[in-house]
PDB file of N, CA and C in Angstrom:
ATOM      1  N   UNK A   1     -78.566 -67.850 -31.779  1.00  0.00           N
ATOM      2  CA  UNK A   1     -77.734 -66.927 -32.542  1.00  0.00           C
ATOM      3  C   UNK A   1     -76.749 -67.735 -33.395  1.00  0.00           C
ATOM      4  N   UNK A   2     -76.392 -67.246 -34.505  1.00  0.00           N
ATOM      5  CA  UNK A   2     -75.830 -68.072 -35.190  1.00  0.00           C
ATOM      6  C   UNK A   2     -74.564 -67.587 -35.470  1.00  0.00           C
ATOM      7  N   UNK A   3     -73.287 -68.051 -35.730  1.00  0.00           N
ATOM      8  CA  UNK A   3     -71.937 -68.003 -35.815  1.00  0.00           C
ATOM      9  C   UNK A   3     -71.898 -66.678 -36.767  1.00  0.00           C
ATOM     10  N   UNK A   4     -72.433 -66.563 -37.536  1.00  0.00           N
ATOM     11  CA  UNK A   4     -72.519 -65.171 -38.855  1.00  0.00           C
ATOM     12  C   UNK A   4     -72.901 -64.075 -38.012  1.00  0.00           C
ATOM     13  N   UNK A   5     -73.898 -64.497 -37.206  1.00  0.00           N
ATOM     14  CA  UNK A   5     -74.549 -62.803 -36.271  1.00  0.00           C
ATOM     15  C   UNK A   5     -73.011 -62.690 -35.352  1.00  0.00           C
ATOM     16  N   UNK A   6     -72.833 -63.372 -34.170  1.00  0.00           N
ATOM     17  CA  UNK A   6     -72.290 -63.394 -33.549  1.00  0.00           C
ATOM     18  C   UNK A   6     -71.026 -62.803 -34.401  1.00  0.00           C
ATOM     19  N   UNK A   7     -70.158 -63.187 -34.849  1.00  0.00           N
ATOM     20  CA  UNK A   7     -69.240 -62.504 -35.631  1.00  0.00           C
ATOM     21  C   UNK A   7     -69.349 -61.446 -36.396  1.00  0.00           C
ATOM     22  N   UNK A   8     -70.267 -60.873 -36.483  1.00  0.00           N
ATOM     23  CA  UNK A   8     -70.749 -59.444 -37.329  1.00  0.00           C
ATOM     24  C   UNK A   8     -71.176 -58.887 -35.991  1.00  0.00           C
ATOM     25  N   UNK A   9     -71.515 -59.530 -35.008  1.00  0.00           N
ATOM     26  CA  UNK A   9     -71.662 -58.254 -33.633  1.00  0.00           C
ATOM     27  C   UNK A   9     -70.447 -57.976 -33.388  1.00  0.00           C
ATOM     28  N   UNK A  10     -69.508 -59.075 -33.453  1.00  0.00           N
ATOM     29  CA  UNK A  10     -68.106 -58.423 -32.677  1.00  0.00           C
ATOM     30  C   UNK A  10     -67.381 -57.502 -33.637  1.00  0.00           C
ATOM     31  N   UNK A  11     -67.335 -57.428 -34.672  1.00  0.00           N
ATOM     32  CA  UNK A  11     -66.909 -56.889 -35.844  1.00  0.00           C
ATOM     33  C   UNK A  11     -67.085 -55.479 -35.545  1.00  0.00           C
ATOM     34  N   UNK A  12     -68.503 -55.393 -35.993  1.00  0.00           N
ATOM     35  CA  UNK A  12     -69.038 -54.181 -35.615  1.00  0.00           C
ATOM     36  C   UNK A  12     -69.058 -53.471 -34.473  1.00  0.00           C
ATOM     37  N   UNK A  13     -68.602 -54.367 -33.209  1.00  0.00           N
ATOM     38  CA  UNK A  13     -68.255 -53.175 -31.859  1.00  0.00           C
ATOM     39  C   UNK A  13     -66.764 -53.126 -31.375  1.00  0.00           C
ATOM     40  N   UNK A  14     -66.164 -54.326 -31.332  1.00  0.00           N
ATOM     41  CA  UNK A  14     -64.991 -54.806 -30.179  1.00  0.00           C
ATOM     42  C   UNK A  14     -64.109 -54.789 -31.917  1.00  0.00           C
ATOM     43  N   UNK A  15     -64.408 -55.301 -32.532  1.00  0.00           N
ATOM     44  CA  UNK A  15     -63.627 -55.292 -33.777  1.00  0.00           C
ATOM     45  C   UNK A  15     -62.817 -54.078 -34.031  1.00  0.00           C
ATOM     46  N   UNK A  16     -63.604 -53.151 -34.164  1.00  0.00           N
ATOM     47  CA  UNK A  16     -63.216 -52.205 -35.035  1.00  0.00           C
ATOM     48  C   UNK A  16     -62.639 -51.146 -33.837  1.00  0.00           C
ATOM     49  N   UNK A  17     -63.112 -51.139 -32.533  1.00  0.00           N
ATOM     50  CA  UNK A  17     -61.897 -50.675 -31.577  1.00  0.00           C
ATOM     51  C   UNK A  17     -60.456 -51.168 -31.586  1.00  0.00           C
ATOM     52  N   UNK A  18     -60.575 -52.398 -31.436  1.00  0.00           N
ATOM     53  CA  UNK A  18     -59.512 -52.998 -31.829  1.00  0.00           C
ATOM     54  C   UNK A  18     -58.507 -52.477 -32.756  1.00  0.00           C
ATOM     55  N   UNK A  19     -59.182 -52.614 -34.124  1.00  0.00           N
ATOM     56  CA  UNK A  19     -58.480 -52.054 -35.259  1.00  0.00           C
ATOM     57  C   UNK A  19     -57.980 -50.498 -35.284  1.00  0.00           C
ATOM     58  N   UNK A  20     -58.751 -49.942 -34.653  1.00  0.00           N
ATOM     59  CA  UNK A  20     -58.381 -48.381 -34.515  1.00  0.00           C
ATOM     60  C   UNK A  20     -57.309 -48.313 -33.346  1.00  0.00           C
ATOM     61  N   UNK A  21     -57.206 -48.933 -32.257  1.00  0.00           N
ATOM     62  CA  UNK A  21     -56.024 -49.116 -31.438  1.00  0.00           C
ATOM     63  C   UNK A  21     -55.127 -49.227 -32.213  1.00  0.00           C
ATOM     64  N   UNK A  22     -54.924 -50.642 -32.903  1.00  0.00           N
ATOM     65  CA  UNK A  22     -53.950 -50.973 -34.008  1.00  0.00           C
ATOM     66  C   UNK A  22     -53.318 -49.928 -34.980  1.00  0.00           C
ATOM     67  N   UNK A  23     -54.293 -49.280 -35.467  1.00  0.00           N
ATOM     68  CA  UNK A  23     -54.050 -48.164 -36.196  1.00  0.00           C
ATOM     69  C   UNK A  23     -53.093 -46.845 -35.484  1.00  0.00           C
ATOM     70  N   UNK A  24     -53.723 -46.506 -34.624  1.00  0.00           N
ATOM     71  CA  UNK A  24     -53.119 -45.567 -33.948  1.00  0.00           C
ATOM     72  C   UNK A  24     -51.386 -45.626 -33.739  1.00  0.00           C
ATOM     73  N   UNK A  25     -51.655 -47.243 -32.764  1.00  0.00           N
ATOM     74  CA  UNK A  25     -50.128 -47.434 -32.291  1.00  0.00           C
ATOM     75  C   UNK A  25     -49.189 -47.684 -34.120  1.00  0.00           C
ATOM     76  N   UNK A  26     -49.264 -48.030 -34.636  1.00  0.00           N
ATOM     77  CA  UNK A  26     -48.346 -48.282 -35.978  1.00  0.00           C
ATOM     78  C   UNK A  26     -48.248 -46.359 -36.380  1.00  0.00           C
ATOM     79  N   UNK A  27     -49.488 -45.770 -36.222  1.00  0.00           N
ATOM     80  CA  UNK A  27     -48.900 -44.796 -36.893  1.00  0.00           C
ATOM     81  C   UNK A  27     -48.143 -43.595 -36.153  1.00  0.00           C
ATOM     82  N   UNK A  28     -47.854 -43.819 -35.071  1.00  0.00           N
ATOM     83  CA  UNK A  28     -47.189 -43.429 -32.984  1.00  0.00           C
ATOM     84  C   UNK A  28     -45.820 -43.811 -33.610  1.00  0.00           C
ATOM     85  N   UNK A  29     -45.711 -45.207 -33.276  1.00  0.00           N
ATOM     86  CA  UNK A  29     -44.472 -46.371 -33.744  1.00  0.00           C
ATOM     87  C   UNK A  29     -43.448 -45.557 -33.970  1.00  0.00           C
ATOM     88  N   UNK A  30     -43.763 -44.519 -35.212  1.00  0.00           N
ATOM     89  CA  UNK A  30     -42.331 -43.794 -35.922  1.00  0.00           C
ATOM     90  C   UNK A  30     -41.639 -42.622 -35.017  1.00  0.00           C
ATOM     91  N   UNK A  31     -42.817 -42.047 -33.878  1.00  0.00           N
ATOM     92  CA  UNK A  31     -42.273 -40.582 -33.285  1.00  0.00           C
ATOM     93  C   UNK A  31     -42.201 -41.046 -32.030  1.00  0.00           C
ATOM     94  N   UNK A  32     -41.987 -42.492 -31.371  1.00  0.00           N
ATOM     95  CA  UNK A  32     -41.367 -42.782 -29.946  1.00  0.00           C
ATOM     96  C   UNK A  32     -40.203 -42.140 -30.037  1.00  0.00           C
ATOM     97  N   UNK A  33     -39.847 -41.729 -28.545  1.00  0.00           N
ATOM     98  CA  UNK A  33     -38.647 -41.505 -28.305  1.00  0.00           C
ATOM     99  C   UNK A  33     -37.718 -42.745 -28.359  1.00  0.00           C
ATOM    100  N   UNK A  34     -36.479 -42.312 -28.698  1.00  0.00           N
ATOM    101  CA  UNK A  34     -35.528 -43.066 -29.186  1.00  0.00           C
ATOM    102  C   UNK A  34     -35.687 -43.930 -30.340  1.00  0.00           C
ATOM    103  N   UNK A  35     -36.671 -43.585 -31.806  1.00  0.00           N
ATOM    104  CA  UNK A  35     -36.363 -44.278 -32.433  1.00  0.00           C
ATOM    105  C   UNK A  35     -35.559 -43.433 -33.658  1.00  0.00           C
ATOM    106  N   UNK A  36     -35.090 -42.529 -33.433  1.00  0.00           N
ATOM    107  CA  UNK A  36     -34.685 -41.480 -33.934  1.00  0.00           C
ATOM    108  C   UNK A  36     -33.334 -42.541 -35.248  1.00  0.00           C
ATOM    109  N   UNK A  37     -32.733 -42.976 -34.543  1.00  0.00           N
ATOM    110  CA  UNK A  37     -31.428 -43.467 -35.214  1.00  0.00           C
ATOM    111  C   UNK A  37     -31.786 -44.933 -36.086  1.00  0.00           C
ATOM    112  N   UNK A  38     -32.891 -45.425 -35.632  1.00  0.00           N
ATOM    113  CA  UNK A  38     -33.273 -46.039 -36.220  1.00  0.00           C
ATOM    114  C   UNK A  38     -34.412 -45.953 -37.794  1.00  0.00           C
ATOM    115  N   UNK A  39     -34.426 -44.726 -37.604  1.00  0.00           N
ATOM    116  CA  UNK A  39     -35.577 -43.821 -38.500  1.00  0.00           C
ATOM    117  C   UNK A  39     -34.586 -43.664 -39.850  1.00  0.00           C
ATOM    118  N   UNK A  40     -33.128 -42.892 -38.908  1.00  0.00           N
ATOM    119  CA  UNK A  40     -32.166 -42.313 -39.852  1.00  0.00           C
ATOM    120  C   UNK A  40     -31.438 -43.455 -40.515  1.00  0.00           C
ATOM    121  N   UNK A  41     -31.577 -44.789 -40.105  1.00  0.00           N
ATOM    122  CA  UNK A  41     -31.087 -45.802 -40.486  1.00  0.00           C
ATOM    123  C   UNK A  41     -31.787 -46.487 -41.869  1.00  0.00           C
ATOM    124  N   UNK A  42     -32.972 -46.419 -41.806  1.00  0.00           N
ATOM    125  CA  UNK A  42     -33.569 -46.845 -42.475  1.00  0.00           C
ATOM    126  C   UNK A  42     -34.041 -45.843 -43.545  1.00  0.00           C
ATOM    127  N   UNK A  43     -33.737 -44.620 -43.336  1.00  0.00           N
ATOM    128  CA  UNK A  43     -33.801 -43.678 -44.587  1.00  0.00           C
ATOM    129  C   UNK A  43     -32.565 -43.479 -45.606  1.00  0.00           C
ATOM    130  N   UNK A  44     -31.069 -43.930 -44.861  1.00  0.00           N
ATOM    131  CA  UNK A  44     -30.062 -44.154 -45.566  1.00  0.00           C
ATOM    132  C   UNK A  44     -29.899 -45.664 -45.962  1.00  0.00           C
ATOM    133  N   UNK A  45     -30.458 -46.109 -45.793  1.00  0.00           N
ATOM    134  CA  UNK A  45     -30.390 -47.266 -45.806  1.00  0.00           C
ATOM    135  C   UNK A  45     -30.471 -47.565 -47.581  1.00  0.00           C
ATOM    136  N   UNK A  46     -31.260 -47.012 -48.484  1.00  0.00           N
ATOM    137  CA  UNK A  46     -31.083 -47.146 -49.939  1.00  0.00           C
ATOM    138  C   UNK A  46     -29.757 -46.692 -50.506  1.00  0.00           C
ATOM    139  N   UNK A  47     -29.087 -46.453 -49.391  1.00  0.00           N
ATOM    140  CA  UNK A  47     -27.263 -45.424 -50.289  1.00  0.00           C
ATOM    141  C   UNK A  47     -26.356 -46.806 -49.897  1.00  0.00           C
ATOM    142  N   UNK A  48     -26.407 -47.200 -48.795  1.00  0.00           N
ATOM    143  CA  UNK A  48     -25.577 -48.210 -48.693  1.00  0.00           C
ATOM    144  C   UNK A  48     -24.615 -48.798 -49.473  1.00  0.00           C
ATOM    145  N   UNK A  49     -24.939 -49.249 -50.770  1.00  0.00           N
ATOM    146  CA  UNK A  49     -24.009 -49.861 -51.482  1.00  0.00           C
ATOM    147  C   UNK A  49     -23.698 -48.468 -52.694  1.00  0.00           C
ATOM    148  N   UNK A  50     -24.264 -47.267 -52.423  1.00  0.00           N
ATOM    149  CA  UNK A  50     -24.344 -46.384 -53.788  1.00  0.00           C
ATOM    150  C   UNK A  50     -22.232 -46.042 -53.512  1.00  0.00           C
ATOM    151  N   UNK A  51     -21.825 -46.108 -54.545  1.00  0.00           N
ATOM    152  CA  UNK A  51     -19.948 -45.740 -54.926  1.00  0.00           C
ATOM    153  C   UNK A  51     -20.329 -44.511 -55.627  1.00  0.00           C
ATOM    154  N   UNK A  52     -21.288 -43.361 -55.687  1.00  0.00           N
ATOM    155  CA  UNK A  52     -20.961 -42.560 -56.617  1.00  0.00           C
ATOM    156  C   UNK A  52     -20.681 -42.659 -57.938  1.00  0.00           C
ATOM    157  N   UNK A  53     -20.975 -44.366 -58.398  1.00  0.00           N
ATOM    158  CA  UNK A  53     -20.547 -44.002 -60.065  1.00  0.00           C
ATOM    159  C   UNK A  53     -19.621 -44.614 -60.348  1.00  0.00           C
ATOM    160  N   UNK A  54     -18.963 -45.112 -59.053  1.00  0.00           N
ATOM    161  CA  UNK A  54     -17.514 -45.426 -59.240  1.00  0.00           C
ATOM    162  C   UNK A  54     -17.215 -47.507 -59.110  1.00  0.00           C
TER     163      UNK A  54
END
C-alpha cells in the first residue's frame, strides 16, 4: 500500500469524523453555559473607543 492510498483511506473515514467533531464543537463553543459575558464582550467590543462624535 502506498503512502497516497493509505492517506486517502484515512481521509475518507477517520478524517472526516474528525472534522465533523471539530465542526460541531466550534459551532456549540458560542451557546456553553457561561459564555454569556464573554459573547456580550465581544459584541461591544467595536464601541470601545466610539466618544459619540466628540
Amino acid at each position: 500500500m502506498t503512502v497516497y492510498e493509505t492517506l486517502r483511506h484515512f481521509a475518507d473515514s477517520y478524517g472526516l469524523a474528525i472534522l465533523f467533531a471539530v465542526f460541531v464543537i466550534l459551532c456549540a463553543w458560542p451557546f456553553r453555559p457561561g459564555s454569556k459575558g464573554h459573547n456580550q464582550a465581544a459584541a461591544n467590543s467595536i464601541f470601545k473607543d466610539d466618544h459619540d462624535g466628540q
